[in-house]
Protein backbone atom coordinates (compact mmCIF):
# COMPACT_ATOMS: atom_id res chain seq x y z
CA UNK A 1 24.65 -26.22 4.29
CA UNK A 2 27.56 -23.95 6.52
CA UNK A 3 26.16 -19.79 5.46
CA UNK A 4 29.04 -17.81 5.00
CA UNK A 5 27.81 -15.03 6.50
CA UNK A 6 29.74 -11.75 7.19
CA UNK A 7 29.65 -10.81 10.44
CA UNK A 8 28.63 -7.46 10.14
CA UNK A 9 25.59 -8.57 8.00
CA UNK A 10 22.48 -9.20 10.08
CA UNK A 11 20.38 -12.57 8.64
CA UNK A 12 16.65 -11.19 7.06
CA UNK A 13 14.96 -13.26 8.82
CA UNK A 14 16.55 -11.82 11.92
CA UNK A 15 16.03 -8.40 11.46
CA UNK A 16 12.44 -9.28 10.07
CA UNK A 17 11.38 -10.80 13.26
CA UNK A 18 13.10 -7.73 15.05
CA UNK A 19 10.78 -5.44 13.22
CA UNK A 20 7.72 -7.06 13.68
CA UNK A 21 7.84 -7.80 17.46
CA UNK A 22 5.63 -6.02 19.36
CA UNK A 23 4.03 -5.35 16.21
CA UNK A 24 -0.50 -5.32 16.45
CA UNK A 25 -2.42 -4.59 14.02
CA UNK A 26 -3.92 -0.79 13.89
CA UNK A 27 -7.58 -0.01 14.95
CA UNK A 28 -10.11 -0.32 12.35
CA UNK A 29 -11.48 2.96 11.06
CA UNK A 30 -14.76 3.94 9.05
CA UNK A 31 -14.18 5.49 5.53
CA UNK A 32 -16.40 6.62 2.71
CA UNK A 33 -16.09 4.20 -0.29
CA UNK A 34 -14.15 7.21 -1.99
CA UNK A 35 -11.14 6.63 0.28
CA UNK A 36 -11.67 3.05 1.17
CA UNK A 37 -9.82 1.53 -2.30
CA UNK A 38 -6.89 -0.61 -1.45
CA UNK A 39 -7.19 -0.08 2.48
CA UNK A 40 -7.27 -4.03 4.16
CA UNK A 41 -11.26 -4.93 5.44
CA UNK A 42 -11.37 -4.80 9.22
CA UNK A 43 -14.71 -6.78 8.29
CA UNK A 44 -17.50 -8.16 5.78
CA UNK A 45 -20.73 -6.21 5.73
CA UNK A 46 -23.79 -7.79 4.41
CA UNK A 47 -25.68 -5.62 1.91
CA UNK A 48 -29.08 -5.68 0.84
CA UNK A 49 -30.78 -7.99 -2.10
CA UNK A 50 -30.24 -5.68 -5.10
CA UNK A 51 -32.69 -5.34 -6.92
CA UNK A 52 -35.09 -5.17 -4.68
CA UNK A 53 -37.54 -5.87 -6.45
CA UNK A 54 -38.12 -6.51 -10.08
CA UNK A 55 -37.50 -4.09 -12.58
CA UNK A 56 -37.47 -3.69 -16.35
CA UNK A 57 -34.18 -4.71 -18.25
CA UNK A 58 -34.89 -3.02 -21.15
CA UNK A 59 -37.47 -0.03 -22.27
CA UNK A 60 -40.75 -1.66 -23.78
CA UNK A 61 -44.53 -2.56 -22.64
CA UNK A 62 -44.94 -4.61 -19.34
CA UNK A 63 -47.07 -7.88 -19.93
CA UNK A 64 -47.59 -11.08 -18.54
CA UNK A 65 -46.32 -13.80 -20.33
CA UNK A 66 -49.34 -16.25 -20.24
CA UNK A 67 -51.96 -13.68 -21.57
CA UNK A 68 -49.87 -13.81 -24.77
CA UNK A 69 -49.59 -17.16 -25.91
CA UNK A 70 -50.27 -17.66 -29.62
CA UNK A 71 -49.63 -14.27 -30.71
CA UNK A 72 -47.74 -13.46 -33.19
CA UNK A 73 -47.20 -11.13 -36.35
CA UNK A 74 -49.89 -13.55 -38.05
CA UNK A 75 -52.43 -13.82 -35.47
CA UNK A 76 -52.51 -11.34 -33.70
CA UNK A 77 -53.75 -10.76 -30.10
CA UNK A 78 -55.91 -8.20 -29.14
CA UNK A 79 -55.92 -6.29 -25.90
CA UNK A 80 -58.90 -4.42 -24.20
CA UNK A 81 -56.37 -2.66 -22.29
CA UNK A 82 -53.33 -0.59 -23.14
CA UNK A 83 -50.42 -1.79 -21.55
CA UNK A 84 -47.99 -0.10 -19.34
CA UNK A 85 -44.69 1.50 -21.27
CA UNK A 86 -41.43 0.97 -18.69
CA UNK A 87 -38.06 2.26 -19.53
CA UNK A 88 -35.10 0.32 -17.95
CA UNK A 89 -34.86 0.33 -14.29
CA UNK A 90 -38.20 0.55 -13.66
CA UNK A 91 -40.37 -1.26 -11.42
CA UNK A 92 -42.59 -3.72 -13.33
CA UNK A 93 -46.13 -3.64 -12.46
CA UNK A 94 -47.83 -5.76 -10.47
CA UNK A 95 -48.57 -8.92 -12.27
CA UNK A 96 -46.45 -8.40 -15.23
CA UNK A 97 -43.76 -10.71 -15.82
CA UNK A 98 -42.09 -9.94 -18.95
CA UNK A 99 -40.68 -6.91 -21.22
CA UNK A 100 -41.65 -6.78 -24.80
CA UNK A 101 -40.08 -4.62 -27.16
CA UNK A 102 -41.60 -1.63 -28.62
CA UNK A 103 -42.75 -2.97 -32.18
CA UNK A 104 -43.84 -6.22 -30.27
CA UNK A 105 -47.37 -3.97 -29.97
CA UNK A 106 -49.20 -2.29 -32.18
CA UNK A 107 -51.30 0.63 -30.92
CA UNK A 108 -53.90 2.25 -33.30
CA UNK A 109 -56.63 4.06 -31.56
CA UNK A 110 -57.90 1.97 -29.26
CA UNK A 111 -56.86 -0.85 -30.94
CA UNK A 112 -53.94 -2.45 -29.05
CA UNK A 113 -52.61 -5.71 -30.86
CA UNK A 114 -49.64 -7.91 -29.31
CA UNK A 115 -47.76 -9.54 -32.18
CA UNK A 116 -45.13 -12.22 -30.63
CA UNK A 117 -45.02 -14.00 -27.79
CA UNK A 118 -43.33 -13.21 -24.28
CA UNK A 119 -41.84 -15.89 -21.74
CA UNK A 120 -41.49 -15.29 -17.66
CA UNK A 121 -38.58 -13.15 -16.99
CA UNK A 122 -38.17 -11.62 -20.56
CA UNK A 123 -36.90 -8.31 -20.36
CA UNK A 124 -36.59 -8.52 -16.49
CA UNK A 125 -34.11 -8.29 -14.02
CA UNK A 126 -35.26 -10.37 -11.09
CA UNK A 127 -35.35 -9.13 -7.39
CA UNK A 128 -31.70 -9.83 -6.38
CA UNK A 129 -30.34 -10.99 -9.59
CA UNK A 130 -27.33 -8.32 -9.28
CA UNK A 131 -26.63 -8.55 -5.81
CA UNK A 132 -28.14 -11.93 -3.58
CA UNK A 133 -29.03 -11.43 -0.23
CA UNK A 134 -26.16 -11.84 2.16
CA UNK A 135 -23.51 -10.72 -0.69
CA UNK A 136 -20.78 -9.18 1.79
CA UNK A 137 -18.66 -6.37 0.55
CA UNK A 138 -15.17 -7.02 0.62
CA UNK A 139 -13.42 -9.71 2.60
CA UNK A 140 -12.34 -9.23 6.27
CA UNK A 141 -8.22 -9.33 5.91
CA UNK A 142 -7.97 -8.21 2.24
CA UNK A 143 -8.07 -5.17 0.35
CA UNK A 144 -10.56 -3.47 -0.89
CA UNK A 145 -11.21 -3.74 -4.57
CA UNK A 146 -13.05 -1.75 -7.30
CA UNK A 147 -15.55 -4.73 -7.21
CA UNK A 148 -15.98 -4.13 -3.34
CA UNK A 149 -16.48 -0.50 -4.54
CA UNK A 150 -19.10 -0.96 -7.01
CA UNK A 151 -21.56 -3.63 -4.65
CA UNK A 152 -21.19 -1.45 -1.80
CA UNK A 153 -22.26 1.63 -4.19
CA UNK A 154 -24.79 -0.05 -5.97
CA UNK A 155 -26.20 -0.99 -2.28
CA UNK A 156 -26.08 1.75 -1.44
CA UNK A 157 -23.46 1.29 1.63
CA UNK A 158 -21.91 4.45 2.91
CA UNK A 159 -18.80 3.54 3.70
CA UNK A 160 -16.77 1.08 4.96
CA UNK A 161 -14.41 -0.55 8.15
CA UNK A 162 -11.12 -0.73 7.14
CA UNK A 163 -7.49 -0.50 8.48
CA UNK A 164 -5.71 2.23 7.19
CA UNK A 165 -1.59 2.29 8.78
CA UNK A 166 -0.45 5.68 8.94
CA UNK A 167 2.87 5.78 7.14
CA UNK A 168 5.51 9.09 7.75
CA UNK A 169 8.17 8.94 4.73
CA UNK A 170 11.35 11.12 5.32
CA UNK A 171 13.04 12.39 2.54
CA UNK A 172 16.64 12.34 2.45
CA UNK A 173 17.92 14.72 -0.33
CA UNK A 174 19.06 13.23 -3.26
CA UNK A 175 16.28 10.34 -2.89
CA UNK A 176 13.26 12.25 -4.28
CA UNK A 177 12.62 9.94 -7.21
CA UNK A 178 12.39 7.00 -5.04
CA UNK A 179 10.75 8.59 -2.16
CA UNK A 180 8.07 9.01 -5.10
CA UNK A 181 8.16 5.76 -5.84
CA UNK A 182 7.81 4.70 -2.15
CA UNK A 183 4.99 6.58 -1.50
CA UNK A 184 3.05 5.23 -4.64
CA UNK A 185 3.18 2.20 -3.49
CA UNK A 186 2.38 2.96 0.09
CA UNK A 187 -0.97 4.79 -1.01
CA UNK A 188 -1.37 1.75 -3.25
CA UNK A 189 -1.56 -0.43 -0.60
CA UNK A 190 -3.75 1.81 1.61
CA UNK A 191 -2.30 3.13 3.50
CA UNK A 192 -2.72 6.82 4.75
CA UNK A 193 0.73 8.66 3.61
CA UNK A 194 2.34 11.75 4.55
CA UNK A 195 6.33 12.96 3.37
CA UNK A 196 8.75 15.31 4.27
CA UNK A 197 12.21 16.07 3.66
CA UNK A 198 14.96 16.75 5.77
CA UNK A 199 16.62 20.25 5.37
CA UNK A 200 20.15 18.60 4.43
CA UNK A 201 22.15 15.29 4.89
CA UNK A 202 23.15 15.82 8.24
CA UNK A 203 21.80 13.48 11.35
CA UNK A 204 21.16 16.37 12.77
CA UNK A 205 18.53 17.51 10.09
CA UNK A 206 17.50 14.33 9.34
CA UNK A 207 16.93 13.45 13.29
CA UNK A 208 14.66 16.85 13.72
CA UNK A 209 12.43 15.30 10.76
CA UNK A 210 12.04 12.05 12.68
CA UNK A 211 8.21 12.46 14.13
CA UNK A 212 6.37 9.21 15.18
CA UNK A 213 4.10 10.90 16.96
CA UNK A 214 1.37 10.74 14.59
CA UNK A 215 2.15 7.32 12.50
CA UNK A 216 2.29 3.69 13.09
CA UNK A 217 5.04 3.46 10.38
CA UNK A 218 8.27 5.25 9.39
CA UNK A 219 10.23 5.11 6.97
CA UNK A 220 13.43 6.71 5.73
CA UNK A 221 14.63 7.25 2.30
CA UNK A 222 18.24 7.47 1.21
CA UNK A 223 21.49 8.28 3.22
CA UNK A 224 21.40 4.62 5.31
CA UNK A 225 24.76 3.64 3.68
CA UNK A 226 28.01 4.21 4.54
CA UNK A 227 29.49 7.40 2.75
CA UNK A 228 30.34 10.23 4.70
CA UNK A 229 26.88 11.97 3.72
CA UNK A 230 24.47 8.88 4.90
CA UNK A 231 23.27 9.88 7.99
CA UNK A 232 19.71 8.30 8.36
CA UNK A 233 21.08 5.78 10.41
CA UNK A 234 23.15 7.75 12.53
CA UNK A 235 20.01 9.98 13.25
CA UNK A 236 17.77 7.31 13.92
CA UNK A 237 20.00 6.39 16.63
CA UNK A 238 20.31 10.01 17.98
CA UNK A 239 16.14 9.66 19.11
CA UNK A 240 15.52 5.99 18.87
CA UNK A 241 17.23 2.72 18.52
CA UNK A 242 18.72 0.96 15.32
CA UNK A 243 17.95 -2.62 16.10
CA UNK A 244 19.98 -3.30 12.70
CA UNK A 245 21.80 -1.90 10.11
CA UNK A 246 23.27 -3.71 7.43
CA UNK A 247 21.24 -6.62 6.24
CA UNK A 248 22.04 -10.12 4.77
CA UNK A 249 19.86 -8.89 1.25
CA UNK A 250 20.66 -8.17 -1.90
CA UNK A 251 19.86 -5.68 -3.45
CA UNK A 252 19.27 -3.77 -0.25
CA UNK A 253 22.26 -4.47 1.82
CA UNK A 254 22.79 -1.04 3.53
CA UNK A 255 19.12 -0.70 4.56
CA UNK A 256 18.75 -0.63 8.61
CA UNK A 257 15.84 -1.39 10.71
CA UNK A 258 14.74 0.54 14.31
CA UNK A 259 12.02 1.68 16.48
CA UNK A 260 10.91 5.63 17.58
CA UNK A 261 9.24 4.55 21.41
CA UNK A 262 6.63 1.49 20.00
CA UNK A 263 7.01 2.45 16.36
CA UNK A 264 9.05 0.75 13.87
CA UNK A 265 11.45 2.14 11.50
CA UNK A 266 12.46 1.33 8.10
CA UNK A 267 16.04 3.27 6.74
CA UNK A 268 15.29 2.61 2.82
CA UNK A 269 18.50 3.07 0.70
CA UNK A 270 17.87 5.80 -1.90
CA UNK A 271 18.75 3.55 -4.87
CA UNK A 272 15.33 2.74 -6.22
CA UNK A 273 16.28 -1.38 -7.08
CA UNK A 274 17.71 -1.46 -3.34
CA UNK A 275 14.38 0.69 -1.99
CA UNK A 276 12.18 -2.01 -3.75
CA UNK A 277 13.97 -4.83 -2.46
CA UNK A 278 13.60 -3.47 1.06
CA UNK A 279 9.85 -2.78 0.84
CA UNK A 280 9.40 -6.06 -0.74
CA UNK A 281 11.33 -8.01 1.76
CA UNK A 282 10.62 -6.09 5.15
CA UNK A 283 8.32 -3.57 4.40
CA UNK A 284 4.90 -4.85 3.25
CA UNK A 285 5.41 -8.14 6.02
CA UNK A 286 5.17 -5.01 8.38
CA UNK A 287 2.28 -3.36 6.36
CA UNK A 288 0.35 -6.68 6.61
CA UNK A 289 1.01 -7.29 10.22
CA UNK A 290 -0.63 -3.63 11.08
CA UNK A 291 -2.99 -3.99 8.40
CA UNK A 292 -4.15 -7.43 10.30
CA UNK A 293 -4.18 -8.58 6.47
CA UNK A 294 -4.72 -12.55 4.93
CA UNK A 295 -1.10 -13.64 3.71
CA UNK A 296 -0.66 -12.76 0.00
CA UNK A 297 -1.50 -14.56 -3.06
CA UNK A 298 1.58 -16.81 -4.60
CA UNK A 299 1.63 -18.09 -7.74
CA UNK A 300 3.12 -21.71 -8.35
CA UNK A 301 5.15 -22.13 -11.96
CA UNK A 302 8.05 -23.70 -12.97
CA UNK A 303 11.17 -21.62 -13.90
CA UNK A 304 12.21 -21.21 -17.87
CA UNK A 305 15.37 -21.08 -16.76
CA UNK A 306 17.61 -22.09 -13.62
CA UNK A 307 18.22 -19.43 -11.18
CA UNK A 308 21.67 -18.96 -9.12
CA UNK A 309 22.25 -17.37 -5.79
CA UNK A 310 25.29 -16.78 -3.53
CA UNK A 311 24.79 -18.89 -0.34
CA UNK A 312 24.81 -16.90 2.86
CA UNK A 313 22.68 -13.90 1.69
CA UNK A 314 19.32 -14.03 0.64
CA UNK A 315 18.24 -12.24 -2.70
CA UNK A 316 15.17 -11.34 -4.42
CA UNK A 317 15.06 -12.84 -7.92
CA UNK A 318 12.36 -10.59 -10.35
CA UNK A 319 10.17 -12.70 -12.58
CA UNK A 320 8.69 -12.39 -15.75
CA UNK A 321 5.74 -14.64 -16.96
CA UNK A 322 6.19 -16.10 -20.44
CA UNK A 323 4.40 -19.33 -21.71
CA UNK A 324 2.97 -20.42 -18.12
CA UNK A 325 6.36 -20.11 -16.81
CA UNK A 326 8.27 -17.61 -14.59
CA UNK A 327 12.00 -16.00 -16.62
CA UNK A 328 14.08 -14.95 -14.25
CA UNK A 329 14.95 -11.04 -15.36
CA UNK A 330 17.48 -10.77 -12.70
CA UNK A 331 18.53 -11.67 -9.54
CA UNK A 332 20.68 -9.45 -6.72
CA UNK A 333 21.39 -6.42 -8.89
CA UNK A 334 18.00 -5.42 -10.74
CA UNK A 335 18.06 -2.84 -13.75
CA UNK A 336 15.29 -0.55 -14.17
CA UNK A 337 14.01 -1.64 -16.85
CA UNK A 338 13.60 -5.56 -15.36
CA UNK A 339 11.75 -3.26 -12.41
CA UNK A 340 9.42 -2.42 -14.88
CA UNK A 341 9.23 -5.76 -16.70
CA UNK A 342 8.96 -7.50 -13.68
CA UNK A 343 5.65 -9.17 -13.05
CA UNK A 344 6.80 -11.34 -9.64
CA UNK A 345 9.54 -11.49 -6.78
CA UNK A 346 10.92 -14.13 -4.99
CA UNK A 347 13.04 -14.46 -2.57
CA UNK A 348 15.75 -16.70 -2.94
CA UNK A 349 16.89 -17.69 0.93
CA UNK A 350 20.56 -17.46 2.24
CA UNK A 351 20.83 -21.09 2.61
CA UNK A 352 20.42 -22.01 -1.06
CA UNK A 353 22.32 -21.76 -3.98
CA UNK A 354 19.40 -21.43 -6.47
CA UNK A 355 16.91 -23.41 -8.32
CA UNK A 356 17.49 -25.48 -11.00
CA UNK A 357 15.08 -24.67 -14.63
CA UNK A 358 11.57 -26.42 -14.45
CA UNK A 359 12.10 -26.08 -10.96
CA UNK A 360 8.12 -24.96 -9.57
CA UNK A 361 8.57 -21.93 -7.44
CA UNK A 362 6.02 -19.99 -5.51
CA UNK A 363 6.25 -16.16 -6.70
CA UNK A 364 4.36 -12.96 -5.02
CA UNK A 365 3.03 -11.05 -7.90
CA UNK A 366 3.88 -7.05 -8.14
CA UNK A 367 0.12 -6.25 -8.78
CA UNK A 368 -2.08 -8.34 -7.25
């Protein structure tokens, strides 16, 4: 199908591949497990068997389980030894094999009386039960999770290999709410996140905020349109080069694309629907290729409801699901509150005019 494309429009895939040439991804560093959260694994460490050995489950008296067979509240069976009290997380002693609970033995003066029965493992938890020998922690290529967190913790790791994308945000003023919501999302995905805002509107003020001396990532926030106060874009030319301005997306049509030397440069409109769209679209490609990260989780479902595009522009559709199905909550121009309905995304290329209902798509979830 013929795009009708405006000429002054620059195709996303275009300015995409623009972005990311030249493009590696960033060193691997070592954090504590503190920081690590959300950074992408630079590799898999193998953590010890944990427990490891075994230990007592619960708090009661350490036995073996074939010294008590037959005993119960009935018959009871005598001991000519006391056994040994363990409270949970204790090693068992050697030879024991089971945990029984406290009124499982009576103890009068010397007398010590076992009145039920025990079986192997009662009680216990068994020498690697929580964590098997060879568990790794994390996944080389994806991000660290709380579960990541808590076997690397438990194992007693100190820290972790990650990469961690150093990401400069400029803050154009007017754009503060966004630039907030920018940055969440940036720390959110792990990487390492530092702001500023220019002293005024200007290219002249924005341009003597543009540092990329210290990042692998900028970004700019607000001013990348067209009024006679958006000057991001003017700026960014002024110490780099724009390699686009002006792209074939909607929402996100005045956003602009550019390098600082080797780094690349994302102008962000300050409109928080057109911001998302951008970081959705161009953005976290870019964090993934530095972050040397797996490609992201889709998730097939058929549409409630038929979805329709203008051919020649791509646009980002938000999804919602409802009864194993994604509802379209709107598509080009997104209202806040379908922002924060919004479960998925998908982009809806320039050379189609939609998808029809039960159509299955493949969506990126917002929260993975």
């Amino acid at each position: 199908m013929t795009q009708r494309l405006s000429p002054s429009l620059t195709p996303l895939d275009t300015a995409l591949a623009a972005l990311l040439r030249g493009v590696d991804p960033v060193a691997p560093v070592a954090l504590p497990l503190s920081e690590a959260i959300g950074c992408v694994a630079a590799g898999a460490p193998q953590v010890v068997a944990y427990p490891s050995h075994d230990i007592a489950a619960a708090d009661g008296w350490a036995l073996r389980a074939t010294d008590l067979v037959g005993a119960s509240a009935y018959a009871p069976l005598p001991l000519a030894t006391a056994p040994v009290w363990v409270d949970a997380g204790d090693a068992m002693p050697q030879g024991c094999d089971c945990v029984l609970e406290a009124d499982a033995v009576e103890v009068s003066g010397p007398l010590v009386q076992v009145l039920a029965e025990g079986v192997p493992g009662q009680g216990i938890r068994r020498a690697g039960a929580d964590i098997a020998a060879g568990t790794t922690a994390g996944a080389k290529g994806y991000p660290v999770g709380p579960a990541d967190l808590l076997l690397a913790g438990v194992a007693a790791v100190d820290g972790l290999s990650v990469r961690r994308p150093r990401l400069h945000i400029v803050n154009v003023p007017g754009a503060t709410t966004t630039v907030h919501m920018i940055a969440g999302l940036a720390r959110a995905a792990g990487l390492d996140v530092q702001t500023v805002e220019a002293a005024a509107r200007d290219d002249a003020s924005i341009a003597d905020v543009l540092d990329a001396s210290a990042c692998d990532l900028l970004l700019t926030v607000g001013g990348s349109g067209l009024g006679r106060q958006d000057a991001a874009v003017a700026a960014l030319a002024r110490h780099g080069e724009v390699l686009a301005h002006g792209l074939a997306l909607q929402p996100g049509r005045t956003a602009a694309v550019g390098r600082l030397g080797k780094v690349p440069v994302v102008a962000l409109p300050g409109s928080p629907d057109h911001a998302l769209a951008v970081w959705l679209a161009l953005v976290l490609p870019l964090i993934d290729r530095l972050s040397a990260r797996q490609p992201r989780r889709q998730m097939p479902l058929p549409l409630a409801r038929k979805i329709a595009s203008s051919v020649g522009i791509a646009e980002i559709a938000l999804l919602a699901e409802e009864h194993r199905a994604w509802m379209p909550l709107a598509v080009g121009e997104w209202p806040l509150q379908a922002i924060a309905r919004a479960d998925a995304w998908l982009i809806i290329p320039a050379s189609h005019e939609g998808f029809a209902a039960a159509t299955p798509v493949d969506a990126y979830l917002m929260q993975e």
